[in-house]
N, C-alpha and C. Protein backbone atom coordinates (compact mmCIF):
# COMPACT_ATOMS: atom_id res chain seq x y z
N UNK A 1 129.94 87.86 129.28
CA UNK A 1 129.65 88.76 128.18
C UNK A 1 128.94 87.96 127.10
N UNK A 2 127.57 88.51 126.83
CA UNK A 2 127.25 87.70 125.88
C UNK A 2 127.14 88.55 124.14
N UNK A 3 127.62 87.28 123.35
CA UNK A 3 127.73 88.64 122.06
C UNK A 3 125.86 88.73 121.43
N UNK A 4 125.64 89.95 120.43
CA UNK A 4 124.93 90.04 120.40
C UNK A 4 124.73 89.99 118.81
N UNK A 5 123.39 89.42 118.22
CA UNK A 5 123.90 88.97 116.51
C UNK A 5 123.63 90.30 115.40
N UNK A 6 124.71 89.62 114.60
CA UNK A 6 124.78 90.90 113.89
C UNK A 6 125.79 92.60 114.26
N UNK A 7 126.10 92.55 115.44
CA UNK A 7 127.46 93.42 115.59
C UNK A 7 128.45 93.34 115.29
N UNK A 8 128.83 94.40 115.21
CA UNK A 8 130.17 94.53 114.65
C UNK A 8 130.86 96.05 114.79
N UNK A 9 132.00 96.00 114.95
CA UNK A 9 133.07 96.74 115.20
C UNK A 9 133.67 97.66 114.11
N UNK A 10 133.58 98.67 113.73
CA UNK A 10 134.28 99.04 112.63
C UNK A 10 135.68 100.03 113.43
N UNK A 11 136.71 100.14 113.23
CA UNK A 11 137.52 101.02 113.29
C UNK A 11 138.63 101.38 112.63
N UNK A 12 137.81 102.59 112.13
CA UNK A 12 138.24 103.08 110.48
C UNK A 12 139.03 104.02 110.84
N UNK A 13 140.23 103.66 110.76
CA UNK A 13 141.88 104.54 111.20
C UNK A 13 142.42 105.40 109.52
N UNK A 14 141.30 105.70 108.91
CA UNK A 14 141.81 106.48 108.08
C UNK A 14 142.00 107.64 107.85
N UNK A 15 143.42 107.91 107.59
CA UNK A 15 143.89 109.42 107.80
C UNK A 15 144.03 110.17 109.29
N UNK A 16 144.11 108.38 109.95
CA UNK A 16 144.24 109.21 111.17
C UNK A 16 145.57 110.20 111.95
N UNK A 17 146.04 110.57 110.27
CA UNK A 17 147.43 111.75 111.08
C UNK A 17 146.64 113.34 111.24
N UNK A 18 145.44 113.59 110.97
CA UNK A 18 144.16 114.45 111.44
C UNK A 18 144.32 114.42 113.05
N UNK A 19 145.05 114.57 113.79
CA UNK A 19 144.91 114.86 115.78
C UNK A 19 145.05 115.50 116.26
N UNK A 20 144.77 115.93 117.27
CA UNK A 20 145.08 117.00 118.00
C UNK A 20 146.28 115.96 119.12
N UNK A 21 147.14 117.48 119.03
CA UNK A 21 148.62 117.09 119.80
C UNK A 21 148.26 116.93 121.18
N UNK A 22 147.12 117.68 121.85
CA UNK A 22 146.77 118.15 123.22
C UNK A 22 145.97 116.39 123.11
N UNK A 23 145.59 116.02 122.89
CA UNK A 23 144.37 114.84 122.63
C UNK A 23 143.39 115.78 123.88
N UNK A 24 142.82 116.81 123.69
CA UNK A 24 141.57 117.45 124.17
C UNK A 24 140.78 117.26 123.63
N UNK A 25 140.54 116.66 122.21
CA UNK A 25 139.31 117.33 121.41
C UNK A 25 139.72 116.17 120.29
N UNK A 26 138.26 115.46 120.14
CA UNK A 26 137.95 114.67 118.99
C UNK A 26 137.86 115.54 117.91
N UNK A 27 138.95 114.91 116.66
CA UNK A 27 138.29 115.87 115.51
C UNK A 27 138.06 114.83 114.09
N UNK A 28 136.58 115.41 113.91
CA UNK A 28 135.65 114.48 112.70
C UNK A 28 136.52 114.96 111.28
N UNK A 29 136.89 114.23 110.46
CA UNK A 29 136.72 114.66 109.18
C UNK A 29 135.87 114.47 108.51
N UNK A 30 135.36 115.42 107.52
CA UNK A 30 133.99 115.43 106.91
C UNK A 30 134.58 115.38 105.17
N UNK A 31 133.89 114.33 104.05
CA UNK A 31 134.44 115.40 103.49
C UNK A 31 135.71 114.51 102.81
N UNK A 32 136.80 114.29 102.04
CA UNK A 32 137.88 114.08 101.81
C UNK A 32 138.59 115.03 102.40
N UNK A 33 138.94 115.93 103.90
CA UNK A 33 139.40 116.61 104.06
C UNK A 33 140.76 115.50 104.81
N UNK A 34 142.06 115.88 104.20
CA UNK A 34 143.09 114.87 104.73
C UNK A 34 144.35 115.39 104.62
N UNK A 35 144.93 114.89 105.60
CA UNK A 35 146.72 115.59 105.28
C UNK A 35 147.33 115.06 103.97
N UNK A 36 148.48 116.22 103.71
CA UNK A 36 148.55 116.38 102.39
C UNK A 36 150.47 116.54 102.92
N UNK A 37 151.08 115.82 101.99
CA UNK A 37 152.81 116.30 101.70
C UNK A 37 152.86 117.12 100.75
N UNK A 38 151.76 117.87 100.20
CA UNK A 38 151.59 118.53 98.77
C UNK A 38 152.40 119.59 99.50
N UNK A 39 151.88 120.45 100.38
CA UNK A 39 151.98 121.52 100.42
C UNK A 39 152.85 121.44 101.81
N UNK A 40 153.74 122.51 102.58
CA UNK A 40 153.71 122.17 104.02
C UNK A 40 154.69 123.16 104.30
N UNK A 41 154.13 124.04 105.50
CA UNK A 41 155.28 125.10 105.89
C UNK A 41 156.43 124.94 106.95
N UNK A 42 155.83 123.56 107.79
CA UNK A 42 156.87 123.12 108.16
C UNK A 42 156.31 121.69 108.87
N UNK A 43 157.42 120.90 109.01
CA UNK A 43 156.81 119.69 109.58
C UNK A 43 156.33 118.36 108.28
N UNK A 44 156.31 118.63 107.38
CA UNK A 44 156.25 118.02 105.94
C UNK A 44 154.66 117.79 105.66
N UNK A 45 154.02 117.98 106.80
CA UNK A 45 152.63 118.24 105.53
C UNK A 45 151.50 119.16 106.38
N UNK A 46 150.22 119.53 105.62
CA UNK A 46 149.46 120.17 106.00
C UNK A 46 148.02 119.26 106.06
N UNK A 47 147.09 120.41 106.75
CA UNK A 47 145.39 119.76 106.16
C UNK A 47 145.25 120.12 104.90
N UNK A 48 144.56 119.42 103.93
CA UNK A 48 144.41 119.56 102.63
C UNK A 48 142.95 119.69 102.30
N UNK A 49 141.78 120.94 101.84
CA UNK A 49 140.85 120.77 101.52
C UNK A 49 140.61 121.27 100.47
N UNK A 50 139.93 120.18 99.50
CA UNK A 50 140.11 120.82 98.06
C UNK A 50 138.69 121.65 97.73
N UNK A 51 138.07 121.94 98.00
CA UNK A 51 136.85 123.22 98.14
C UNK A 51 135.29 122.35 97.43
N UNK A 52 135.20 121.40 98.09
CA UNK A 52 134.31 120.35 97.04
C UNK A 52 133.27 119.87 98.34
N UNK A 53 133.43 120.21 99.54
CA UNK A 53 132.13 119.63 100.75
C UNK A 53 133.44 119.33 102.14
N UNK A 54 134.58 119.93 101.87
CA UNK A 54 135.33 119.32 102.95
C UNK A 54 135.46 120.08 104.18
N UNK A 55 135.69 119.51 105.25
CA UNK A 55 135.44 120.62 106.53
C UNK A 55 136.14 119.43 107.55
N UNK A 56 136.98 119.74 109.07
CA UNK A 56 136.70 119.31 109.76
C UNK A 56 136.18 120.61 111.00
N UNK A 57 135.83 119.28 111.67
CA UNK A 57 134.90 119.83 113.10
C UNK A 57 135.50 119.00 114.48
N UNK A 58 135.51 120.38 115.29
CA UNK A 58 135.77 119.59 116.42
C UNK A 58 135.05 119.67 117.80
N UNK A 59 134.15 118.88 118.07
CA UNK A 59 132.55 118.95 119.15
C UNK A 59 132.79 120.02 120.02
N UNK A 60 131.82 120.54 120.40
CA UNK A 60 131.80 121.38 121.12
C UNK A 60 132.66 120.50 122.61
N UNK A 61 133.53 122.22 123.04
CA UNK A 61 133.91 121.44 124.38
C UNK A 61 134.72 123.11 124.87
N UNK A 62 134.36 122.74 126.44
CA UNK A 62 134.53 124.05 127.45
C UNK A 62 135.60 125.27 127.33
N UNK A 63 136.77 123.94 126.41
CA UNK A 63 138.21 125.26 126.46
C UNK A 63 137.93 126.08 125.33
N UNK A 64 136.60 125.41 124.24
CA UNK A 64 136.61 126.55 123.03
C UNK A 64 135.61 127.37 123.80
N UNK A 65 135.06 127.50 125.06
CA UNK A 65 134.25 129.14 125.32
C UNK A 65 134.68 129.93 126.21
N UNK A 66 135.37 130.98 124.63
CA UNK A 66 136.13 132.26 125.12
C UNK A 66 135.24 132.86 126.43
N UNK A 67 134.28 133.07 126.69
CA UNK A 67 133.54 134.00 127.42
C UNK A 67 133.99 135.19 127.31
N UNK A 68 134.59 135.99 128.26
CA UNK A 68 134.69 137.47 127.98
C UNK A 68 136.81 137.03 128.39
N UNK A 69 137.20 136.26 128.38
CA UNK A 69 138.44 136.67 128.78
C UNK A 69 139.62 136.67 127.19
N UNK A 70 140.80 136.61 127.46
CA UNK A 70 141.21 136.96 126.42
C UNK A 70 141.75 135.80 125.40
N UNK A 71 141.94 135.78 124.44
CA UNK A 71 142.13 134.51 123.71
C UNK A 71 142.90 134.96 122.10
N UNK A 72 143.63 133.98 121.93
CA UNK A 72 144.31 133.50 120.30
C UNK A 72 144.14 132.73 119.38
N UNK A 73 143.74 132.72 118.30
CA UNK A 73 143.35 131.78 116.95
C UNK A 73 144.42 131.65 116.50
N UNK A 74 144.86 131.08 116.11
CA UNK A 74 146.25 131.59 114.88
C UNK A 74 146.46 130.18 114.37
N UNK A 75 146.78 130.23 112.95
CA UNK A 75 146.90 128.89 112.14
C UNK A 75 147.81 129.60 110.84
N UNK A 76 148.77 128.81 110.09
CA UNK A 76 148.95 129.05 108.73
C UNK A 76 147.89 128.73 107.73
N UNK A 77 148.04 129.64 106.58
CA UNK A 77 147.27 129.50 105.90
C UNK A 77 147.82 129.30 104.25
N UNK A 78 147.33 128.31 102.96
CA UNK A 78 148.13 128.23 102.11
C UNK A 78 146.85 128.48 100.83
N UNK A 79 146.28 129.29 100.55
CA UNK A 79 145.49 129.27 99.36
C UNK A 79 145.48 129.01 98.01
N UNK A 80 144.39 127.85 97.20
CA UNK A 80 144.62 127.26 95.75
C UNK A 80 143.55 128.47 95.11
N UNK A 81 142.99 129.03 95.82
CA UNK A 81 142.17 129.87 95.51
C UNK A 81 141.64 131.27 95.83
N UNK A 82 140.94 132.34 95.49
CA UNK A 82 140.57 133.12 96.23
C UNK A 82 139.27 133.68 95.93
N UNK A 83 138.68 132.68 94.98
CA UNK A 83 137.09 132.97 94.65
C UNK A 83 136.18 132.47 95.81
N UNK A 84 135.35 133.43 96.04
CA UNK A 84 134.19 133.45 96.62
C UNK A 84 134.44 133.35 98.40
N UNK A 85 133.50 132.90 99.11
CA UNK A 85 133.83 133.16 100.49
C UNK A 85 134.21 131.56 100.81
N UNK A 86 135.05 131.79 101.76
CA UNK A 86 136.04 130.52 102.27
C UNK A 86 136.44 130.82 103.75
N UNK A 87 135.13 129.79 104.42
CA UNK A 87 135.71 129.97 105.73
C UNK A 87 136.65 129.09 106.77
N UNK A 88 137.42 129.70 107.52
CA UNK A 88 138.72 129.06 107.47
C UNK A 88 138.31 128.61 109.51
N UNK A 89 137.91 129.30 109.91
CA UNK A 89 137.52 128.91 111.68
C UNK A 89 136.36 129.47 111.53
N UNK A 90 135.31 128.53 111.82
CA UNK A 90 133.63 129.03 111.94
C UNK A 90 133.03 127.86 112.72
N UNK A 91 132.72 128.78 114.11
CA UNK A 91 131.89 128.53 115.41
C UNK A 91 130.76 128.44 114.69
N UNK A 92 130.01 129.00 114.30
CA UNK A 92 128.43 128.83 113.97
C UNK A 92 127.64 128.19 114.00
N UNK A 93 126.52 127.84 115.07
CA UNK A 93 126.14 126.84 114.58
C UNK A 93 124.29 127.56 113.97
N UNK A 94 124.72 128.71 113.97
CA UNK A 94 122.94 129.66 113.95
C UNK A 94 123.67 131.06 113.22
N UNK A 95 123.08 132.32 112.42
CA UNK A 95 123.78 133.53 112.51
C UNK A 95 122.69 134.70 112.76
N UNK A 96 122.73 135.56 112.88
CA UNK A 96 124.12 135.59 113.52
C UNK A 96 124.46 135.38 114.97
N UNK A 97 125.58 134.65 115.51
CA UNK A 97 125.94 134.21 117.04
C UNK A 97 127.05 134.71 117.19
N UNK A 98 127.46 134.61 118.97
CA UNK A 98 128.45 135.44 119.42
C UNK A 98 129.62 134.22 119.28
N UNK A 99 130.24 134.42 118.50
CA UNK A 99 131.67 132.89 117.90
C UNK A 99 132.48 133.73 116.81
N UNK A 100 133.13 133.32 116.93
CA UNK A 100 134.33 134.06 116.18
C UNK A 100 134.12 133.09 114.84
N UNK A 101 134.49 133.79 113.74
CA UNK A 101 134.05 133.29 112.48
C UNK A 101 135.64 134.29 111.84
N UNK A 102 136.36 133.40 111.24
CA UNK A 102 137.79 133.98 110.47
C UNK A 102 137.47 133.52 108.97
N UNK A 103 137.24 133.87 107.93
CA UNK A 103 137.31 133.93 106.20
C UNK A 103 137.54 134.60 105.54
N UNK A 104 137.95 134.36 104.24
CA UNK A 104 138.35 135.50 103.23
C UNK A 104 136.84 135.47 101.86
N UNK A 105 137.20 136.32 101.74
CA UNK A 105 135.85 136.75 100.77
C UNK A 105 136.31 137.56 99.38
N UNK A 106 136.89 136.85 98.09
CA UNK A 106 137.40 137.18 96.97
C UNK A 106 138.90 137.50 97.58
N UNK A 107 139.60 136.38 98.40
CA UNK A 107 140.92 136.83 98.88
C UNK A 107 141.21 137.86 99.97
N UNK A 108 140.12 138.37 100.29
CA UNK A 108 140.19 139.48 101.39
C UNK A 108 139.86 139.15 103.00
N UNK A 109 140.47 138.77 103.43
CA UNK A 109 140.69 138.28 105.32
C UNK A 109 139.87 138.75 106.02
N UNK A 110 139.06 138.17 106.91
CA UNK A 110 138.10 139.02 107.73
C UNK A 110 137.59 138.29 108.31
N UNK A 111 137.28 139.01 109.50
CA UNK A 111 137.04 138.23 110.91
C UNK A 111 135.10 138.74 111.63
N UNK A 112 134.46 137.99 111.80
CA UNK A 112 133.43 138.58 111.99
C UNK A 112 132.92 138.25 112.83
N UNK A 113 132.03 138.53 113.80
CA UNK A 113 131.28 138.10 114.86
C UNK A 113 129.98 138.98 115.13
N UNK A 114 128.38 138.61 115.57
CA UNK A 114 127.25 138.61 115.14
C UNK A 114 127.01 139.58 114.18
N UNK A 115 127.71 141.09 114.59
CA UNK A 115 127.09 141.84 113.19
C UNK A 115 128.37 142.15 112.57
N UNK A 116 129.43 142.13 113.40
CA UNK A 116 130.32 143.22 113.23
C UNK A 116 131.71 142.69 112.24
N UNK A 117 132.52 142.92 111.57
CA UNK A 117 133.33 142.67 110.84
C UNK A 117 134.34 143.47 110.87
N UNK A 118 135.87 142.76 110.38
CA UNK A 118 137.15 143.21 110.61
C UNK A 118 137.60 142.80 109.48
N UNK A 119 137.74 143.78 108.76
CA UNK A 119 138.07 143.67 106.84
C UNK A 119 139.70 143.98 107.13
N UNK A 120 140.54 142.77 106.88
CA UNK A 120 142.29 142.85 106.08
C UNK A 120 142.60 142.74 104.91
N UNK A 121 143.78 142.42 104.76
CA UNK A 121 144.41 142.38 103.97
C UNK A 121 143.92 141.50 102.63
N UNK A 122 144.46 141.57 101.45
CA UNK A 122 144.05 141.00 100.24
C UNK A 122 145.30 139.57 100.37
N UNK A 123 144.47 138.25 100.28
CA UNK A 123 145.48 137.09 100.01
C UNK A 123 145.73 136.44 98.64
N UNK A 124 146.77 136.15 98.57
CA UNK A 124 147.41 135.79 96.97
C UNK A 124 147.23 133.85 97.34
N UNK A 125 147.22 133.39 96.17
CA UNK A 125 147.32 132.15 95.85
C UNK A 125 148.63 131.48 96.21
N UNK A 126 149.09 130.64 96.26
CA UNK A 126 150.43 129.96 96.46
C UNK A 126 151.70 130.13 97.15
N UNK A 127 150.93 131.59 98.44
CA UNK A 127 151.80 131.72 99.47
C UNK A 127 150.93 131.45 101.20
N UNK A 128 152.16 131.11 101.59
CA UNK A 128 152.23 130.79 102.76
C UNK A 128 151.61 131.91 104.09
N UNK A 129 150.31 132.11 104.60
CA UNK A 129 150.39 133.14 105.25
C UNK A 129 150.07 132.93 106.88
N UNK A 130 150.88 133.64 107.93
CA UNK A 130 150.52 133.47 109.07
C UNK A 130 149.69 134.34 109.60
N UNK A 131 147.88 133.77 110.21
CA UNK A 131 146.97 134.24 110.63
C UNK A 131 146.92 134.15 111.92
N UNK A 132 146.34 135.41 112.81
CA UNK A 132 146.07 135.46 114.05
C UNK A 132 144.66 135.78 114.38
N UNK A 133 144.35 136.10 115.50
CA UNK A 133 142.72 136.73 115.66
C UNK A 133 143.37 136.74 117.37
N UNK A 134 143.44 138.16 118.00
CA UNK A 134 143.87 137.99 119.48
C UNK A 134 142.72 138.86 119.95
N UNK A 135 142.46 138.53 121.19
CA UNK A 135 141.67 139.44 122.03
C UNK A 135 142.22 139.65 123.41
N UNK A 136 142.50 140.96 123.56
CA UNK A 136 143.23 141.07 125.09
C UNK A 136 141.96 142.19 125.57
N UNK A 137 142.08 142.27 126.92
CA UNK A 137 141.25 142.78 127.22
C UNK A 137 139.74 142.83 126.72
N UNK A 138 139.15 144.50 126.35
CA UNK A 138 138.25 144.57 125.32
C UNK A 138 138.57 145.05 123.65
N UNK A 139 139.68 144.73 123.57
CA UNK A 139 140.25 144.57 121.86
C UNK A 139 140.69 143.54 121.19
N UNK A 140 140.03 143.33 120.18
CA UNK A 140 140.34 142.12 119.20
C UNK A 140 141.34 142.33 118.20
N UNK A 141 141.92 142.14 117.99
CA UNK A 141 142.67 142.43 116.76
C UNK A 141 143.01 141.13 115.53
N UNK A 142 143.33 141.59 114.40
CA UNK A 142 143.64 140.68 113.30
C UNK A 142 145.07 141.14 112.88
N UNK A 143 145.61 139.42 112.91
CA UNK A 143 147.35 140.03 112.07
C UNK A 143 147.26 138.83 110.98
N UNK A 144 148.22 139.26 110.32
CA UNK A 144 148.66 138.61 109.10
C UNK A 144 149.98 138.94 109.13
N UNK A 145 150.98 137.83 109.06
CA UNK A 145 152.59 137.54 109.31
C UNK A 145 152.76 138.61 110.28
N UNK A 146 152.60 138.76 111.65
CA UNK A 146 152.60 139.21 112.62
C UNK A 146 152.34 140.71 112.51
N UNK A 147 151.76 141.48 111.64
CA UNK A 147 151.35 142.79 111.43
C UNK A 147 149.64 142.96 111.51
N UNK A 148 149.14 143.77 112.58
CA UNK A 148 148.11 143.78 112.85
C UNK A 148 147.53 144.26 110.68
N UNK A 149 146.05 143.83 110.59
CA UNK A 149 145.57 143.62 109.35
C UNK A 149 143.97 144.27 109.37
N UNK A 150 143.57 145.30 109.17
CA UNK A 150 142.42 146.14 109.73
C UNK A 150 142.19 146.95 110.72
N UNK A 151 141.26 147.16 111.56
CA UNK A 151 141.06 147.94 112.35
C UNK A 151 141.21 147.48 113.88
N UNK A 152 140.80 147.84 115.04
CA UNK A 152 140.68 146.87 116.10
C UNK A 152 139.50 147.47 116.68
N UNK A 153 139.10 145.96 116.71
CA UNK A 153 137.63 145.72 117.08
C UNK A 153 137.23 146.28 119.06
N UNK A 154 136.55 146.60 119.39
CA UNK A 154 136.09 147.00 120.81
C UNK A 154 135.29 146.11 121.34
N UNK A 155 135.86 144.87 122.06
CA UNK A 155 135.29 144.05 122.14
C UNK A 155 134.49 143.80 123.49
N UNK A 156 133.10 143.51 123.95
CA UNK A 156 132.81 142.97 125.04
C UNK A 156 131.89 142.16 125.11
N UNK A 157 132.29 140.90 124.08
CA UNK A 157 131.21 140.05 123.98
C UNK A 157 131.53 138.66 124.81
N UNK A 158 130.75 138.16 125.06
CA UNK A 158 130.99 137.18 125.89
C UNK A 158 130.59 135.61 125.08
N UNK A 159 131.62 135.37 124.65
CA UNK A 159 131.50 133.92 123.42
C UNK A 159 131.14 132.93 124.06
N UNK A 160 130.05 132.49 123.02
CA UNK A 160 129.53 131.36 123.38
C UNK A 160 130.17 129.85 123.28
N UNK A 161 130.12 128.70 124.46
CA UNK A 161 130.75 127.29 123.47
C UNK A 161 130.17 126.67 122.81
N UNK A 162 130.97 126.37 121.53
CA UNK A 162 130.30 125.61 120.50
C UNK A 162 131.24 124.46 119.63
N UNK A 163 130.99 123.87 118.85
CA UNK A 163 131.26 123.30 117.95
C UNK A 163 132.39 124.58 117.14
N UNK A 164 133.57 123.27 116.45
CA UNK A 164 134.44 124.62 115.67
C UNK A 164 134.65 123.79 114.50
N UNK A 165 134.42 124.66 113.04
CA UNK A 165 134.36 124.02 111.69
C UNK A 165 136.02 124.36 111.19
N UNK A 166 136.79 124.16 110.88
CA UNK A 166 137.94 124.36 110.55
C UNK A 166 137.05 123.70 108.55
N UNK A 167 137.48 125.28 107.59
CA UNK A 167 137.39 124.88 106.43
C UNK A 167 136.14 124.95 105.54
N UNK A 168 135.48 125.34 106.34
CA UNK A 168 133.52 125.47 106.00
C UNK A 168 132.67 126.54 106.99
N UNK A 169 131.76 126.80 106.33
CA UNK A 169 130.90 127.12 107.29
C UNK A 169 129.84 125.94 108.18
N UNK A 170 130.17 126.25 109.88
CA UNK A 170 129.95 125.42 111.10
C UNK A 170 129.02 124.36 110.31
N UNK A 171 127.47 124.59 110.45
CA UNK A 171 126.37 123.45 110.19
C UNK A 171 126.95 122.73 108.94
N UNK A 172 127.37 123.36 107.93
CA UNK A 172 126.76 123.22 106.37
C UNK A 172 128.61 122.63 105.97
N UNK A 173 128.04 122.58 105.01
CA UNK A 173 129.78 122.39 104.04
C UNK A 173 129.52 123.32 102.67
N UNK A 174 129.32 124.44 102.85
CA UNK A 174 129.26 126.16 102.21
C UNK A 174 130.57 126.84 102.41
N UNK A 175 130.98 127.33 101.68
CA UNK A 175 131.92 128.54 102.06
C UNK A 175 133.28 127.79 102.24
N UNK A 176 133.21 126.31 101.64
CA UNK A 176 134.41 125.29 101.48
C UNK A 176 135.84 126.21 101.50
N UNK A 177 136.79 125.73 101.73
CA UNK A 177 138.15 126.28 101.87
C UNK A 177 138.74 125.57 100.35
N UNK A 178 140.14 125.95 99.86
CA UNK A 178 140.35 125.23 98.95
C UNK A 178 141.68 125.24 99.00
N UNK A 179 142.63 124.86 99.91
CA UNK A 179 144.26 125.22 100.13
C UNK A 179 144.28 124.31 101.18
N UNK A 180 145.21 124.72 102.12
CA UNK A 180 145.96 124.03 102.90
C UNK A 180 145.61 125.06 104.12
N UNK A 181 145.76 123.96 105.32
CA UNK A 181 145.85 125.07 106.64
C UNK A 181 146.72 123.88 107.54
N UNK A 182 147.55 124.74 108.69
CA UNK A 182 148.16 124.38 109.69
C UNK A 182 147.60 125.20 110.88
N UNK A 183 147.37 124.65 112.14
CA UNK A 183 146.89 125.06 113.03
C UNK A 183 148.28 125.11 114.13
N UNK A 184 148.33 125.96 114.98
CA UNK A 184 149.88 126.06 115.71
C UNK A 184 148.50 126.26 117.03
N UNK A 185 149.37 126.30 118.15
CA UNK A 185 149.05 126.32 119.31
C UNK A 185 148.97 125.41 120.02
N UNK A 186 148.59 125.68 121.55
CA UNK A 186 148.22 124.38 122.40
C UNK A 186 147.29 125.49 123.30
């Protein structure tokens, strides 16, 4: 092995309590986006993004493309805010595309995909809320603390794989989040 001049190694383990439990999926933090003991609904802390360029992302990869079969989002959600649009799961990497896109817009929950939108419930500041997004069959639905939250969508789109922004909108760092989120699942 011969070394080569001028290399070097960096491995920058910061904040690395940011993982996925499955270790499926590298996830970037962008951003000061970092776990927080501030806030936490269970387990003693959350992701923390304070609404200033923070986002993470996690590369595109095969198990995020729903295609046409059926699938679950669901994460807690803890809001410092409820001005302006704040997106909380955004596929996007173009719009409009077939990816599930979950944000609130002046506190109001909603789930959208290329044209179509699923307007819920109104969210308050400094509570704890549990979000879903399910698709069985050809119906989508939205809950909030396990009570479906709008209408249900008629679904037969066939999702594309992509890249997933947890906290921003996909490309950009727009539409910043400004609270806390927990992601549940495997």
């Amino acid at each position: 092995l011969t070394n080569i001049t001028n290399t070097s190694l960096l491995l920058n383990f910061t904040n690395a309590g940011i993982t996925d439990a499955t270790a499926k999926n590298v996830l970037e933090t962008v951003g000061n986006a970092q776990i927080s003991t501030t806030q936490s609904k269970f387990g003693g802390s959350s992701m923390y993004f304070d609404g200033t360029g923070d986002k993470l992302v996690i590369p595109s990869n095969p198990a995020l493309a729903f295609g046409s079969g059926n699938f679950t989002i669901e994460f807690w959600l803890y809001l410092n805010s409820t001005t302006g649009d704040m997106s909380l799961y955004d596929a996007r990497t173009t719009d409009p595309q077939v990816v599930p896109v979950i944000y609130t817009t002046g506190g109001q929950l909603r789930y959208y995909v290329t044209t179509t939108r699923i307007t819920g419930a109104t969210l308050s500041t400094g509570v704890w809320y549990h979000i879903a997004l399910s698709r069985s069959g050809t119906s989508t639905m939205l809950f909030l603390n396990g009570v479906q939250t709008g209408s249900t969508y008629s679904d037969s789109n066939v999702y594309l794989q992509t890249a997933v922004t947890i906290g921003a909108y996909g490309p950009t760092t727009a539409n910043v989040l400004n609270g806390y989120i927990i992601v549940t699942g495997k």
